[in-house]
C-alpha atoms as a PDB file:
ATOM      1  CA  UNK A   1       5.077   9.321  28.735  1.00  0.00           C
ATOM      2  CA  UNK A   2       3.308   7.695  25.938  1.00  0.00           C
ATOM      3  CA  UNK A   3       4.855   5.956  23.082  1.00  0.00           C
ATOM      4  CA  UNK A   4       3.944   4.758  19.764  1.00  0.00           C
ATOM      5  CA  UNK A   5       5.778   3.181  16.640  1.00  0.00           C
ATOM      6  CA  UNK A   6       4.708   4.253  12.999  1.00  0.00           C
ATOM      7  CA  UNK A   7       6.283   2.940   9.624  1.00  0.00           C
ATOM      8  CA  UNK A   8       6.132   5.542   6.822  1.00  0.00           C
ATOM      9  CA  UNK A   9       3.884   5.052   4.325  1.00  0.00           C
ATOM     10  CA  UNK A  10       4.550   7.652   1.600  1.00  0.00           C
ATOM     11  CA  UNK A  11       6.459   6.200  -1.203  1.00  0.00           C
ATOM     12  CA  UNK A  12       8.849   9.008  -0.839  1.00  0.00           C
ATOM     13  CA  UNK A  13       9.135   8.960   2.544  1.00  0.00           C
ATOM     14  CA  UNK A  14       8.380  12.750   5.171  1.00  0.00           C
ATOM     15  CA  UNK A  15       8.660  15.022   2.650  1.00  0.00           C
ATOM     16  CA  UNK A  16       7.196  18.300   2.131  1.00  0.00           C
ATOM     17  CA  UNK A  17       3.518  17.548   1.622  1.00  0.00           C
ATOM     18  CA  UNK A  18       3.281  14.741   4.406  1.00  0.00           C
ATOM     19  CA  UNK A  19       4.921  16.335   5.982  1.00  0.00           C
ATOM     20  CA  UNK A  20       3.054  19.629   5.926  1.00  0.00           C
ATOM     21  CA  UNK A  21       0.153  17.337   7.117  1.00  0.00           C
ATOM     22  CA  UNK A  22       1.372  15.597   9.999  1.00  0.00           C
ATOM     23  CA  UNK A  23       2.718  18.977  11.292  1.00  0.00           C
ATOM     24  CA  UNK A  24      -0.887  20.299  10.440  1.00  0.00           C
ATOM     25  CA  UNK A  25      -2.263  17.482  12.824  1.00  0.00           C
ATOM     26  CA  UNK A  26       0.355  17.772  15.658  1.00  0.00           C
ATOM     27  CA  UNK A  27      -0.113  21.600  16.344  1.00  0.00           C
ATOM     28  CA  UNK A  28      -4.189  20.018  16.667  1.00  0.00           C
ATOM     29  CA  UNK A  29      -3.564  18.418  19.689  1.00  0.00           C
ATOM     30  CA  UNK A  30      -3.224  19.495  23.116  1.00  0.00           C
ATOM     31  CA  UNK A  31      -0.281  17.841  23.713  1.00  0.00           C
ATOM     32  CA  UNK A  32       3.841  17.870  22.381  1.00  0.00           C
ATOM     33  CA  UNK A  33       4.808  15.431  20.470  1.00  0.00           C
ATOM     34  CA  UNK A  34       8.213  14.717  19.877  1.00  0.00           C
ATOM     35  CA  UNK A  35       9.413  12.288  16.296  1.00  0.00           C
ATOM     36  CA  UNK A  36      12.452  10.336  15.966  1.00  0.00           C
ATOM     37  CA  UNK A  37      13.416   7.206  13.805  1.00  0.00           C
ATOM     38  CA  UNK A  38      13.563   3.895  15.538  1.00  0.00           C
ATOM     39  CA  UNK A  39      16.785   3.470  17.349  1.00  0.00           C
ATOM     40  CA  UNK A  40      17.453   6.953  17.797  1.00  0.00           C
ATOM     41  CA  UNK A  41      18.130   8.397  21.669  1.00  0.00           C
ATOM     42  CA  UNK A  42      14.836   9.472  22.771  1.00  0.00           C
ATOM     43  CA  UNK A  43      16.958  13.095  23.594  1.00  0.00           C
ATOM     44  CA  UNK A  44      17.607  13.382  19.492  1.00  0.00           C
ATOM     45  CA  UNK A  45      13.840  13.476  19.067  1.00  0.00           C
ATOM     46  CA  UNK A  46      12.744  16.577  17.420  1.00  0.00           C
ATOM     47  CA  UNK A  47       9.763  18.931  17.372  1.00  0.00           C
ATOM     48  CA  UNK A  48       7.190  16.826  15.190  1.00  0.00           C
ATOM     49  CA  UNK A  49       4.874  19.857  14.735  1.00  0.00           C
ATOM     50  CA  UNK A  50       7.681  21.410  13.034  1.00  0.00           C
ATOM     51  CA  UNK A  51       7.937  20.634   9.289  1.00  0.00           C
ATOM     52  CA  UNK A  52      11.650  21.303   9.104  1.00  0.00           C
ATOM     53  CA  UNK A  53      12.709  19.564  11.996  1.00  0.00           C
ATOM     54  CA  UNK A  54      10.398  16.495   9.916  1.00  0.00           C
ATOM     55  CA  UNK A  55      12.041  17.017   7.090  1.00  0.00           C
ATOM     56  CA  UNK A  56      15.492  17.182   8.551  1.00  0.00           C
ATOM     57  CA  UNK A  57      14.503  13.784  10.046  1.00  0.00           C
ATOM     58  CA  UNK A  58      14.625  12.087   6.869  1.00  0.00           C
ATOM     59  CA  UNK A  59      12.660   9.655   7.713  1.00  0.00           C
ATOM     60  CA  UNK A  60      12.102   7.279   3.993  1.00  0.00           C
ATOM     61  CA  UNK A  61       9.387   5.197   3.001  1.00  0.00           C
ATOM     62  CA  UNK A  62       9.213   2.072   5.271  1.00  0.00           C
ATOM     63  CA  UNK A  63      11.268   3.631   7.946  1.00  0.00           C
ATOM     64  CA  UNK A  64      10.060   3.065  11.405  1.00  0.00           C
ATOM     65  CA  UNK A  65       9.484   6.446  13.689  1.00  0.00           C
ATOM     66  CA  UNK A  66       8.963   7.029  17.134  1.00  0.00           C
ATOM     67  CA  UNK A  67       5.981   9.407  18.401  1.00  0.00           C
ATOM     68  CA  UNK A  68       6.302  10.319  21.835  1.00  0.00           C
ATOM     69  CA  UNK A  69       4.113  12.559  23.638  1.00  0.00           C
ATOM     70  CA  UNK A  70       2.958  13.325  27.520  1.00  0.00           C
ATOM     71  CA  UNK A  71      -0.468  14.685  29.113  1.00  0.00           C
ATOM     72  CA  UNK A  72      -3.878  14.062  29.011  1.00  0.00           C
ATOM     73  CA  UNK A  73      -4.911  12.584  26.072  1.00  0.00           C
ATOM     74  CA  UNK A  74      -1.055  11.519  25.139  1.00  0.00           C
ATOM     75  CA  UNK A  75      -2.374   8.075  24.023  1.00  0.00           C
ATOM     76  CA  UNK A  76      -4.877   9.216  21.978  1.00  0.00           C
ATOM     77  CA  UNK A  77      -3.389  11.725  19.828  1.00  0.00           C
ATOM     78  CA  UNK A  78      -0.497   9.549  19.532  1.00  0.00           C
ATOM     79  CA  UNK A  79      -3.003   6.551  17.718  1.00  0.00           C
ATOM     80  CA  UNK A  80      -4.305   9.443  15.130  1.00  0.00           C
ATOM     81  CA  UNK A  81      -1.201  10.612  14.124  1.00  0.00           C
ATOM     82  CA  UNK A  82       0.290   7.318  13.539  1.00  0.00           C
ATOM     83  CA  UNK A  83      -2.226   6.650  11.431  1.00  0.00           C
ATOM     84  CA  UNK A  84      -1.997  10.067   9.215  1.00  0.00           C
ATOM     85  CA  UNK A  85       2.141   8.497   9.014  1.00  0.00           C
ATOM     86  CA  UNK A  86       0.599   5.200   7.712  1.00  0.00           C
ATOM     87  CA  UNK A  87      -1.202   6.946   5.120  1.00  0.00           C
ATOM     88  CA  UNK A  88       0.440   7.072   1.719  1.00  0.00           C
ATOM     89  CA  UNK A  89      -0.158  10.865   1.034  1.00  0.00           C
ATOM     90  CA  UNK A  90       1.825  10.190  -2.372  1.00  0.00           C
ATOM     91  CA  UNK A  91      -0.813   7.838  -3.596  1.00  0.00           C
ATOM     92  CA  UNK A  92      -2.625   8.863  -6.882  1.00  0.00           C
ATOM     93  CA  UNK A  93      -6.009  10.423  -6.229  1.00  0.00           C
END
């Protein structure tokens, strides 16, 4: 099983637009990938293609989150969505 940190970079933390994003990139890959914050038991991780079960996590800004995901390509997919997490999506366009 792969494994990868990410620190949330939204200023108002996974909320509904990043969200909406991340989920958006998840269901892209051809692998599960399961979100929890830092700390948690790996069996509380939730569905991260789901944007409830992200938003339920309540994951703030500068919270640390753990992507976890197994198969071919685990590693990979695991490195882009960390770095759509380490993206402020709040920032002003």
């Amino acid at each position: 099983m792969s494994e990868r940190t990410a620190t949330i970079a939204s200023r108002v933390g996974l909320h509904a637009r990043p969200a909406a994003i991340f989920a958006e990139a998840v269901n892209a890959q051809d692998v599960d990938v399961t979100i929890a914050l830092e700390g948690d038991p790996a069996e509380e991780a939730m569905d991260a293609s789901s944007i409830l079960s992200l938003m339920s996590l309540g994951a703030a800004h500068g919270q640390v989150v753990v992507l976890r995901a197994e198969g071919a390509g685990a590693d990979e997919a695991l490195e882009a969505l960390a770095q759509i997490l380490e993206t402020d999506h709040d920032a002003a366009e």
